[in-house]
Protein backbone atom coordinates (compact mmCIF):
# COMPACT_ATOMS: atom_id res chain seq x y z
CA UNK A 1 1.53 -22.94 5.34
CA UNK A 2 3.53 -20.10 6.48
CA UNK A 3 7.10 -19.70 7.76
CA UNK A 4 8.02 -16.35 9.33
CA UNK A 5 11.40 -15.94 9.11
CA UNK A 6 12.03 -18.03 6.50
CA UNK A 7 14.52 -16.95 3.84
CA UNK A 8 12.17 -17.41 0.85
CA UNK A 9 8.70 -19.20 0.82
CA UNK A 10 8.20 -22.82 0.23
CA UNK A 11 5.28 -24.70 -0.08
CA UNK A 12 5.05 -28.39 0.62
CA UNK A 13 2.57 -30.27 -0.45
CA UNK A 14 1.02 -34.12 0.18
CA UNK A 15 3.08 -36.95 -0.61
CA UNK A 16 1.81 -39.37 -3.63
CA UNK A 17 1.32 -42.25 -1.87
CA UNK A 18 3.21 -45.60 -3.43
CA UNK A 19 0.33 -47.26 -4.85
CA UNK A 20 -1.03 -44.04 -6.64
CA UNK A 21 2.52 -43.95 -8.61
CA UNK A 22 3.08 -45.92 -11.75
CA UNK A 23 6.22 -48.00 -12.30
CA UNK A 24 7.26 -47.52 -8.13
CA UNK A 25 7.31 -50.85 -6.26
CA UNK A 26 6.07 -51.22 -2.65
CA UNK A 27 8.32 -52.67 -0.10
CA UNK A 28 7.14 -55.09 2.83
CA UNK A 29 4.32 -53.19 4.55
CA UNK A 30 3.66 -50.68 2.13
CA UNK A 31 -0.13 -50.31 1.08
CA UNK A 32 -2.71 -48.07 -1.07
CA UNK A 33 -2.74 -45.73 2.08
CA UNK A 34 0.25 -45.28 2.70
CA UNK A 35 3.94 -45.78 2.24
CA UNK A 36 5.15 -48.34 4.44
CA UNK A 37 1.82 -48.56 7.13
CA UNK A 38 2.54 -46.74 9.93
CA UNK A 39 6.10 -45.48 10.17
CA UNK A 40 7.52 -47.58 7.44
CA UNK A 41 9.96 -46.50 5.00
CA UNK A 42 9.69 -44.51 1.17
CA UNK A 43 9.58 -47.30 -1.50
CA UNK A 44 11.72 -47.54 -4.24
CA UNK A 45 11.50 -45.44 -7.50
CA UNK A 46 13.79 -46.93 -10.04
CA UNK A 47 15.77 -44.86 -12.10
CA UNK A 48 17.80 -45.64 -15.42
CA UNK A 49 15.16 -44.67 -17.96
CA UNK A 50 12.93 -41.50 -19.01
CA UNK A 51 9.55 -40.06 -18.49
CA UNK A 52 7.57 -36.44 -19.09
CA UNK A 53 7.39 -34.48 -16.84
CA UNK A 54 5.07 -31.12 -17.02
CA UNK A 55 4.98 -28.05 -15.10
CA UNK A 56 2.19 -25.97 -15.56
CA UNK A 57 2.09 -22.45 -13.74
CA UNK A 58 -0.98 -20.07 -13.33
CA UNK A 59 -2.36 -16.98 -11.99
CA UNK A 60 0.80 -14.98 -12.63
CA UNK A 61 0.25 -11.44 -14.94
CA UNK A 62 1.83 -11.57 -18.52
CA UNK A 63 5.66 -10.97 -18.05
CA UNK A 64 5.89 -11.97 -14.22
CA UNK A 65 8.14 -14.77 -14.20
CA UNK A 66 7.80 -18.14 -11.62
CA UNK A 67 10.11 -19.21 -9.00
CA UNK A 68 9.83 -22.98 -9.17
CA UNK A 69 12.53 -25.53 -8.67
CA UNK A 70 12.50 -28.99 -9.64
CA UNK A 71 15.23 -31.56 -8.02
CA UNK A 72 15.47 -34.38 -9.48
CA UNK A 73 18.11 -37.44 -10.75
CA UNK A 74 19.43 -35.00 -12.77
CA UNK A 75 20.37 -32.31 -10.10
CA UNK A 76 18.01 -29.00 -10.14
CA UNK A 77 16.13 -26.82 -12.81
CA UNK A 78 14.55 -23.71 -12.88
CA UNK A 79 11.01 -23.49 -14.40
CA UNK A 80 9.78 -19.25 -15.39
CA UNK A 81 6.51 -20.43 -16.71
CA UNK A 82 5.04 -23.93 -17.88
CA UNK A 83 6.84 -26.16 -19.57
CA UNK A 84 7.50 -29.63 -20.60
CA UNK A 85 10.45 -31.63 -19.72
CA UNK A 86 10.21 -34.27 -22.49
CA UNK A 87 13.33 -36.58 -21.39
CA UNK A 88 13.40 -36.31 -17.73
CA UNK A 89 15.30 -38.85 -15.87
CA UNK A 90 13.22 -41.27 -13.79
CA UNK A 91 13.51 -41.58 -9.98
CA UNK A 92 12.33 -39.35 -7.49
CA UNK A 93 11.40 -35.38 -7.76
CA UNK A 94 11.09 -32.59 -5.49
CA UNK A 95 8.72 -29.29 -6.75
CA UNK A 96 9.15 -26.04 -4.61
CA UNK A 97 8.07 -22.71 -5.65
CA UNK A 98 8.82 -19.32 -4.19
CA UNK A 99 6.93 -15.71 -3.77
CA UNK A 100 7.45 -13.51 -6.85
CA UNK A 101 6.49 -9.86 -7.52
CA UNK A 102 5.18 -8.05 -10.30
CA UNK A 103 6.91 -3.73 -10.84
CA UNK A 104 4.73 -0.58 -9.70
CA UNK A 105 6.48 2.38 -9.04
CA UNK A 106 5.29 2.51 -5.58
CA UNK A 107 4.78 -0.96 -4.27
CA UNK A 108 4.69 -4.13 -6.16
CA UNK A 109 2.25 -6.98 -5.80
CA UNK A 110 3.55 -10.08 -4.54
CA UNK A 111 2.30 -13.76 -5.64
CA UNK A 112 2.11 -16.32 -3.38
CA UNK A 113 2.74 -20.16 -5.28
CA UNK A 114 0.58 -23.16 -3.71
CA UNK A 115 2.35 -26.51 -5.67
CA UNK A 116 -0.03 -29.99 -6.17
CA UNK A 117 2.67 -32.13 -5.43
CA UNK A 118 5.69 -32.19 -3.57
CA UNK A 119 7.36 -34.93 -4.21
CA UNK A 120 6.76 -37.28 -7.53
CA UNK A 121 8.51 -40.82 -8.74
CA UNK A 122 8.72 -40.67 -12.75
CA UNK A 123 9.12 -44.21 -14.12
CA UNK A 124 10.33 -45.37 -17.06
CA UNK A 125 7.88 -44.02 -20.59
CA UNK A 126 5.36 -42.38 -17.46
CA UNK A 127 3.84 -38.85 -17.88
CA UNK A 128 3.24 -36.46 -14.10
CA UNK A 129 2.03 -32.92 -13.80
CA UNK A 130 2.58 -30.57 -10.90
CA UNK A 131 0.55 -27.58 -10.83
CA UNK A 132 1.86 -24.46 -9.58
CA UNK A 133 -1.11 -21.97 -8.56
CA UNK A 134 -0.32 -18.07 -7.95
CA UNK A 135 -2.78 -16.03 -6.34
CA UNK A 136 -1.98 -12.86 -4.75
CA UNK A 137 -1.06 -11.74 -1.53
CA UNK A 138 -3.44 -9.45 0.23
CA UNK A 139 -1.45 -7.34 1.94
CA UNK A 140 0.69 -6.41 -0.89
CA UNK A 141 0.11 -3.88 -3.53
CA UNK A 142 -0.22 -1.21 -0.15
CA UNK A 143 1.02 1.39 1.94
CA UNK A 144 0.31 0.60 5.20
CA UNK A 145 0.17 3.01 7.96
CA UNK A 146 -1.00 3.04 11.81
CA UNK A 147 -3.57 5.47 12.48
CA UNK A 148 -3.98 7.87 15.75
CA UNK A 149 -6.44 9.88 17.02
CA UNK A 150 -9.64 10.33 14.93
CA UNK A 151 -10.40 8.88 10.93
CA UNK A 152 -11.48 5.10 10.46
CA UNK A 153 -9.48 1.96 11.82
CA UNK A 154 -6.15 1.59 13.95
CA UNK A 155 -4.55 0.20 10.70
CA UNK A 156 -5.03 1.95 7.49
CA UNK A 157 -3.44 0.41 3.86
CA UNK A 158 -3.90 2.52 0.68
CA UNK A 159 -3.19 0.59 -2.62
CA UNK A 160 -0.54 1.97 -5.50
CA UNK A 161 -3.28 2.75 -7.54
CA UNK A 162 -4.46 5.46 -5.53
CA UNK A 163 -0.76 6.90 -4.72
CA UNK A 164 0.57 7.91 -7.76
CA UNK A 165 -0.68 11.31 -7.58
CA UNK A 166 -2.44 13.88 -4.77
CA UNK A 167 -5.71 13.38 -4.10
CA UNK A 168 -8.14 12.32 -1.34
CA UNK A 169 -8.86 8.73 -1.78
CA UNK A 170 -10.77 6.52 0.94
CA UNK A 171 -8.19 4.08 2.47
CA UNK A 172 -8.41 0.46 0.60
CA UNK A 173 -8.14 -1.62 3.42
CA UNK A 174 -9.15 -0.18 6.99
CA UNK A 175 -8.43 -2.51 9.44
CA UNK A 176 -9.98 -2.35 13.30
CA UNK A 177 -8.71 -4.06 15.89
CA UNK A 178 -5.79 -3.97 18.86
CA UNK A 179 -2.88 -2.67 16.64
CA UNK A 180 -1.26 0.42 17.90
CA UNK A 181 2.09 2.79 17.19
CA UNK A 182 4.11 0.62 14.33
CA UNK A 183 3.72 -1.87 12.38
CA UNK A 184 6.55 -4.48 10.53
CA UNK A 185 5.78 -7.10 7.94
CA UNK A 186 7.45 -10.65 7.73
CA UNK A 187 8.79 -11.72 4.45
CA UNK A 188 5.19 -13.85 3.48
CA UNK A 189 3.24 -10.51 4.04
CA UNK A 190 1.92 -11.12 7.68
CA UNK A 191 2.03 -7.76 9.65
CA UNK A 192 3.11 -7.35 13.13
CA UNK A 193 1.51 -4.28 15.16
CA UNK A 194 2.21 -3.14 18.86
CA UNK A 195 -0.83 -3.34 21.06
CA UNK A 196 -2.47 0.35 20.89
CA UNK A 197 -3.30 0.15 24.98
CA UNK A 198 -1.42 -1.64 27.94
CA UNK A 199 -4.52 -3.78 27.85
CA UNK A 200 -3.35 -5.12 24.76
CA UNK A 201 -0.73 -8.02 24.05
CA UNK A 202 2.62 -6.45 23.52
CA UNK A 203 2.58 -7.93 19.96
CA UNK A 204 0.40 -9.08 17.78
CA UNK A 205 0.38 -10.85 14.20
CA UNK A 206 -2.22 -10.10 11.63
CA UNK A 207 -2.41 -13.06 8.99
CA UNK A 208 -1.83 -11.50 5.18
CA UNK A 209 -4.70 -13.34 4.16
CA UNK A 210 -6.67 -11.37 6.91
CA UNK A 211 -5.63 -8.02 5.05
CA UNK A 212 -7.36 -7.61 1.56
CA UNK A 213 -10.63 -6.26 3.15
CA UNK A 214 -11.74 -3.61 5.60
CA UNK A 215 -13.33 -4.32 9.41
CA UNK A 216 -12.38 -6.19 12.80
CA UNK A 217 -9.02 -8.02 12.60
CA UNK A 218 -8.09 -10.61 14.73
CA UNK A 219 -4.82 -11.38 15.36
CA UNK A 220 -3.29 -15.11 15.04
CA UNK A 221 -0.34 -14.42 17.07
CA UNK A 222 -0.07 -12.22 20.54
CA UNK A 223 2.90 -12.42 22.49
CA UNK A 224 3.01 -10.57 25.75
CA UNK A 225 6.39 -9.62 26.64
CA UNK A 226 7.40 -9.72 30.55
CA UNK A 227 9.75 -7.51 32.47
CA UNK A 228 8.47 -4.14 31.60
CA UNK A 229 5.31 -2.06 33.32
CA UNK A 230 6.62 1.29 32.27
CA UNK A 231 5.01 3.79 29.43
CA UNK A 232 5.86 3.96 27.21
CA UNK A 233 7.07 0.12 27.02
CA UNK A 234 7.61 -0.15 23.05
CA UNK A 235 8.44 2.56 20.02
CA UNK A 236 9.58 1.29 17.45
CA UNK A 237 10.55 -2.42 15.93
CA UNK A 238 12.20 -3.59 13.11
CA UNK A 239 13.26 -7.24 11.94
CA UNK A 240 16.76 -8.21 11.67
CA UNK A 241 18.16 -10.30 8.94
CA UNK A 242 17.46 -13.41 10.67
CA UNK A 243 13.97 -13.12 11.46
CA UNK A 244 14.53 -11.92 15.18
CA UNK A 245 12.27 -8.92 16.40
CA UNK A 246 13.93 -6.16 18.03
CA UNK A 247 11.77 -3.48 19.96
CA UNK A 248 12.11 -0.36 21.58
CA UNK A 249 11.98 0.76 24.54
CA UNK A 250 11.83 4.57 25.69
CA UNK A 251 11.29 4.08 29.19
CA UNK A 252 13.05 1.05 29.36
CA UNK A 253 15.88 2.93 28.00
CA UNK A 254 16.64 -0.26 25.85
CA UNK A 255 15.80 -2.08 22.85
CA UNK A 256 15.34 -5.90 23.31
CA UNK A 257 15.34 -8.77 20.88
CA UNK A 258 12.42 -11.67 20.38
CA UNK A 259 14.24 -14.67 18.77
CA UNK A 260 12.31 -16.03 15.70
CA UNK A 261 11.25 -18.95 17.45
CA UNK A 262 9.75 -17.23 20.17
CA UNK A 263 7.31 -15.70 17.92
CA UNK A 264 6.26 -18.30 16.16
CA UNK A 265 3.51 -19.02 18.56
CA UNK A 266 1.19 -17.22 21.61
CA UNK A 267 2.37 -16.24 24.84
CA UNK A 268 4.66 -14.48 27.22
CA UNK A 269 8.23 -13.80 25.90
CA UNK A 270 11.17 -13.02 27.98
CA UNK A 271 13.51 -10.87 25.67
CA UNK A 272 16.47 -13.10 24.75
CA UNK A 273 18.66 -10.33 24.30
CA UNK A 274 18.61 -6.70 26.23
CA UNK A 275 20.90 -3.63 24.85
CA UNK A 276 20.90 -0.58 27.37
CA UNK A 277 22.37 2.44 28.31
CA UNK A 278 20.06 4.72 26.11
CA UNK A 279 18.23 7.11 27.10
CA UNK A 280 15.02 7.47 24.95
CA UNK A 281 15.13 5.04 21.95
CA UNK A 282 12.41 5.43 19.43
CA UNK A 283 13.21 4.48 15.42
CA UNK A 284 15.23 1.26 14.95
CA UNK A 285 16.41 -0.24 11.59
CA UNK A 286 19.02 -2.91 10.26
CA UNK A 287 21.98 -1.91 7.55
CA UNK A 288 22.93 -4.23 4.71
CA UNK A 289 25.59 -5.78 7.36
CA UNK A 290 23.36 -6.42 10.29
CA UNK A 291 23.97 -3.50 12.54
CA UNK A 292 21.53 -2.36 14.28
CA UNK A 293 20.89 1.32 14.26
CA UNK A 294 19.23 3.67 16.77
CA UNK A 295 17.57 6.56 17.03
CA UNK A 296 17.94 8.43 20.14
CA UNK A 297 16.28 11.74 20.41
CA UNK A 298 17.35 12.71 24.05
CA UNK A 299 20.94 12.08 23.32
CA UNK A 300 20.42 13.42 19.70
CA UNK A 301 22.15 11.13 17.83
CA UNK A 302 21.60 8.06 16.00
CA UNK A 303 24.11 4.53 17.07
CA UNK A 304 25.21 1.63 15.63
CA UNK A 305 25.99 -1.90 17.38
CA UNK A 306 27.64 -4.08 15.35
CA UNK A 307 26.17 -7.34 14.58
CA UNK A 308 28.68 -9.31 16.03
CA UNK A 309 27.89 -7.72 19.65
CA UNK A 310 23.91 -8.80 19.47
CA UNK A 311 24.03 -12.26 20.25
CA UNK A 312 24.23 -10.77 24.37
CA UNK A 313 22.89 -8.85 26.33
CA UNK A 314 25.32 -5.51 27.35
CA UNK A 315 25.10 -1.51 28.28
CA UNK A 316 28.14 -0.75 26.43
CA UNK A 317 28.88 2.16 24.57
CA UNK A 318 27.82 1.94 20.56
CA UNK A 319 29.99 1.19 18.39
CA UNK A 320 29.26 4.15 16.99
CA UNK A 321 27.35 7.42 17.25
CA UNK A 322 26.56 10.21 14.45
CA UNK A 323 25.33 13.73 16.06
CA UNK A 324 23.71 15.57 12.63
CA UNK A 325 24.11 19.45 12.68
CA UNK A 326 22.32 21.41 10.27
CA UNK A 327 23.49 23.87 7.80
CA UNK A 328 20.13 25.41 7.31
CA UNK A 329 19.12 25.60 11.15
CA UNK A 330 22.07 25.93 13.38
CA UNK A 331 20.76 24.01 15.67
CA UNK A 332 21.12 19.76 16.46
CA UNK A 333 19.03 17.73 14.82
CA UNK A 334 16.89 15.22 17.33
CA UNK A 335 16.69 12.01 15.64
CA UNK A 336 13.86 10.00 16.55
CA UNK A 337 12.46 7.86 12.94
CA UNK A 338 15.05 6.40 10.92
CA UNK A 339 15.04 4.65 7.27
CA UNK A 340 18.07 3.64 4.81
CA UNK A 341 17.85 4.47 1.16
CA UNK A 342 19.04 2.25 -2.01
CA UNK A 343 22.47 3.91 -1.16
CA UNK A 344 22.98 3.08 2.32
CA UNK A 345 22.77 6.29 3.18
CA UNK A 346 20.68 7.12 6.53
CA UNK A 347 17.77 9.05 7.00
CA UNK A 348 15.99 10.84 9.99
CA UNK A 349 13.48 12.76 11.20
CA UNK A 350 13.61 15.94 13.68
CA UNK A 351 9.76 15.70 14.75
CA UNK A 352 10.16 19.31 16.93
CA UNK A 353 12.00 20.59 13.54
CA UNK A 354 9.52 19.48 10.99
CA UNK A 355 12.58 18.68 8.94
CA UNK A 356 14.63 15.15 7.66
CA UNK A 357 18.31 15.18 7.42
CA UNK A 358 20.51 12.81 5.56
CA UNK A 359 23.49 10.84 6.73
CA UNK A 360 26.09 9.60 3.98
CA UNK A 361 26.98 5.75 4.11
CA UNK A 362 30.36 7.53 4.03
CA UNK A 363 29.56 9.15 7.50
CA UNK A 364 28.14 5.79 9.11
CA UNK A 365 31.67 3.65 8.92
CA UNK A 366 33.84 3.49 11.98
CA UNK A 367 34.02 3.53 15.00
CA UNK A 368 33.55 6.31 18.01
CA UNK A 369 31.63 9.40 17.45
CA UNK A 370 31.02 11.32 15.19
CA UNK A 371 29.35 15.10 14.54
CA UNK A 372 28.55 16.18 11.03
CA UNK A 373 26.99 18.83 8.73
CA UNK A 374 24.17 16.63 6.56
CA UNK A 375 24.43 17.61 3.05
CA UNK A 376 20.68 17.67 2.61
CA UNK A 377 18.41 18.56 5.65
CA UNK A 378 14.99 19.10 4.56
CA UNK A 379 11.89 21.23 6.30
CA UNK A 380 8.56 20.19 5.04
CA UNK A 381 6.48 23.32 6.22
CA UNK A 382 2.42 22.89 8.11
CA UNK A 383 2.01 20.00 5.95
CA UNK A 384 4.24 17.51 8.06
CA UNK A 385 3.55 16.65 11.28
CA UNK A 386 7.04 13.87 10.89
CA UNK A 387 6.88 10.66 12.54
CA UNK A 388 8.45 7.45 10.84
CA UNK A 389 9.35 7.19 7.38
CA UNK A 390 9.50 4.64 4.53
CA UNK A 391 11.25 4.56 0.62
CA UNK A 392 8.76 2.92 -2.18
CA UNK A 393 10.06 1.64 -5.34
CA UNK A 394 10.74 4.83 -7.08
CA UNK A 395 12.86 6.24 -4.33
CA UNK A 396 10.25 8.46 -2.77
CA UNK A 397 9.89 8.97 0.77
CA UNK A 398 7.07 8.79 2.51
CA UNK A 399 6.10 10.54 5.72
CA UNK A 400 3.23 11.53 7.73
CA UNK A 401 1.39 14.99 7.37
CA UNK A 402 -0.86 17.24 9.33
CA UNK A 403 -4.50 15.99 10.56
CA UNK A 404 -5.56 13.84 7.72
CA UNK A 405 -2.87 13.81 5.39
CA UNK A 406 0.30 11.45 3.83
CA UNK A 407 2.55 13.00 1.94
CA UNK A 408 5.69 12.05 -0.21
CA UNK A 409 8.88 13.47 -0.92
CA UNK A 410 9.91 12.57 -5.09
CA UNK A 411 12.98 10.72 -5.47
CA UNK A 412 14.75 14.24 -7.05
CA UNK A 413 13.17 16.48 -3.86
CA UNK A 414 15.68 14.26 -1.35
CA UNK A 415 18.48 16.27 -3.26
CA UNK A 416 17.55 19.67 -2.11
CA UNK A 417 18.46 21.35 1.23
CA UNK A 418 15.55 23.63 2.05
CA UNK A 419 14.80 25.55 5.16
CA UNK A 420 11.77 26.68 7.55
CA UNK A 421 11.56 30.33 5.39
CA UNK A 422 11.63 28.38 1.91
CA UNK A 423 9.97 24.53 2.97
CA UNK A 424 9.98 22.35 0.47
CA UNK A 425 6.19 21.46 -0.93
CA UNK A 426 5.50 17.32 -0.90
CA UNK A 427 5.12 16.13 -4.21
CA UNK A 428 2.03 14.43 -3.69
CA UNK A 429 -0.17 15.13 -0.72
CA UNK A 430 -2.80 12.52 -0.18
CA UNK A 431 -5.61 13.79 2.09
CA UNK A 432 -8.19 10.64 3.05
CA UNK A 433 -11.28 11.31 5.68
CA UNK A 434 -10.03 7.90 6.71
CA UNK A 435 -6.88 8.96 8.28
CA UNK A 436 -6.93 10.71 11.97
CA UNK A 437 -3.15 11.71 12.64
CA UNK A 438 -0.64 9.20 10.20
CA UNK A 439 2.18 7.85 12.42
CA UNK A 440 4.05 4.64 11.22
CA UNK A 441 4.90 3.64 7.97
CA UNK A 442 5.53 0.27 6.20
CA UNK A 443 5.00 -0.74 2.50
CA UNK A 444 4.92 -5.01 1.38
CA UNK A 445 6.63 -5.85 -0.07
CA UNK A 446 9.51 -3.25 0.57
CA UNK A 447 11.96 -2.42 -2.58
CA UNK A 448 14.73 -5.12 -3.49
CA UNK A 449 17.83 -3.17 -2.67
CA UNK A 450 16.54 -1.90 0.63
CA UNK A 451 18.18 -3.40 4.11
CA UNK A 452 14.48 -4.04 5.26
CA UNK A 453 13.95 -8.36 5.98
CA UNK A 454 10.45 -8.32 4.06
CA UNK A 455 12.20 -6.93 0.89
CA UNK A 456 11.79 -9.31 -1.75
CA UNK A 457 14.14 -9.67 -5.05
């Protein structure tokens, strides 16, 4: 079972009934099918002596550690691998595991834990086993970007294996299907997509499980979202760090939140919470604090609302605005993607420039506006065609190219200013028949120290 939303992952499994436990006495009621009949209570599990207990733990590669937890009498232990608790305390247990990762420099793999039993009575000189299973999750490992005009399938995902240097690899995964201009992941892997037509549901979930192979998805989720007939109705999206989806809105001039529970299931969504007075929003993303951030191309800057403030609707002014001048240009910069670093420090794209600027953390504090000189603005040259933007696990960037192409910035390229005479050339340039134009970019799981919801530790 899935939770979207959920701060970490945990599986629940089925209950031992009383009669299947050893040592655990039934009450009035109980029988060998269940605990109590029909809506009667847990029996007793005696504690006072001790038992073995054993955890064993599969599927996970040499040097990936487990996530399990085991509550019991005694309070709670951690468990990294199998083991054998020789001296538990009897009474009742609880087993929970979590999603782990194993390193790649550009995307890890993440392992999803299914546990045999949930909930255990040891009694007193009694041996029990709970089997934690790891398999992994589908959609991990990947790159994922949405695909325009031209190539093979709306979605495209290319594994780390095939990123670590330029070539022209076939995409791994390419998925058909309703999904249009971005895509987001929740933290167990599932990936959200904007419908590519106004025919299409606003939303739409793609299970992880669905993600490992290429051809027709379907999605398990669609939410239509009421209130808007414009075009173009949605941009951009990004999760905040409670599991709410915000969207935006260009000619809406807005961005509006879906609460977590409203897209846990099917069906038309009234946003719970509106912010205006833009006037073209496009790129939105979250900082370690919960601010929301903005990128607004018309009014060429990029704004912060505080997370306090987006628990209502309002039009008010941000709480704060940073206007980017180049050094290299002369010009403004027109923000429209947007992507934090490992420093906090902001990143955006000027699609009519070809270049990316930076903003320092330093620059994003406060309150009013705010017009700077970025120390780094970068131009990538014909190989760019810039749309959104995303950091893998080395500290590349990764952004779209020209018809065909994906290229990435290295980690010691986003420290040099370069200009449209002298563009800086991508360090790896991956060229797939598979891809028409790149647009959106989103990578699962997404580094640790990144401000991004489906980042995993």
């Amino acid at each position: 079972m899935r939770f979207v939303g959920s701060s970490r992952l945990f599986l629940v499994i089925s209950l031992f009934t009383c009669g299947a436990l050893s040592g655990c006495e039934c009450s009035d009621g109980d029988t060998e099918d269940g605990v109590g009949g029909e809506g009667g209570e847990t029996a007793a599990c005696e504690e006072g002596g001790t038992g073995t207990l054993e955890i064993v733990v599969s599927g996970l590669p040499a040097g990936v550690s487990a996530d399990v937890k085991v509550a019991g009498p005694g309070g709670e232990r951690a468990a990294t691998g199998s083991e054998t608790i020789g001296d538990a305390a009897t009474g009742e247990y609880d087993v929970t595991a979590a999603i782990v990762s194993s390193p790649d420099p550009i995307v890890r793999t993440a392992y999803e834990p299914t546990v045999d039993t949930e909930k255990l009575c040891l009694a007193d000189g009694s041996s029990e086993r709970v089997t934690v299973t790891y398999a992994p999750i589908p959609s991990s490992n990947k790159l994922w970007t949405t695909n325009g005009s031209g190539g093979n399938g709306a979605v495209l995902g290319f594994a780390s294996a095939v990123l670590g240097a330029t070539g022209d690899p076939a995409a791994s995964v390419a998925a058909t299907g309703g999904a249009g201009k971005d895509v987001a992941f929740d933290k167990d892997g599932n990936m959200w997509a904007m419908g590519a037509t106004l025919g299409d549901p606003t939303l739409l979930r793609y299970p992880a499980a669905s993600l490992g192979t290429s051809g027709p998805k379907e999605a398990d989720i669609e939410i239509l979202v009421t209130g808007s007939g414009c075009i173009p109705a949605s941009a951009g999206m990004a999760f905040d760090p409670q599991g709410n989806l915000w969207v935006t809105s260009p000619c809406d001039q807005a961005v509006y939140r879906l609460a977590a529970a409203d897209i846990a299931s099917s069906g038309e969504r009234t946003p719970s919470v509106t912010i205006g007075g833009l006037d073209s929003p496009r790129g939105i993303a979250f900082d370690h604090d919960g601010a929301m951030w903005v990128a607004d191309p018309a009014r060429l800057y990029v704004a912060r609302y505080d997370a306090a403030r987006l628990g209502a609707s309002s039009s008010d002014a941000p709480d704060r605005t940073v206007t980017s001048e180049t050094t290299t240009m002369g010009a403004f910069f027109g923000p429209a993607w947007i992507a934090f670093d490992e420093n906090g420090d902001l990143w955006a794209n000027d699609f009519g420039a070809n270049a990316i600027f930076r903003i320092p953390a330093s620059d994003l504090g406060g309150a009013g506006d705010a017009t700077i000189s970025p120390p780094v603005s970068i131009t990538i040259g014909v190989t760019g065609l810039l749309e959104s933007m995303a950091f893998d696990e080395s500290g590349g960037l990764w952004l779209a190219g020209s018809q065909g192409k994906l290229i990435r910035l290295a980690q010691d390229q986003l420290d040099e200013s370069s200009g449209g005479g002298d563009p800086t050339t991508p360090a790896t340039v991956i060229t797939s028949a598979d891809i028409g134009y790149a647009q959106n970019f989103a990578l699962y799981p997404a580094p640790a120290a990144l401000p991004l919801f489906h980042a995993l530790p």
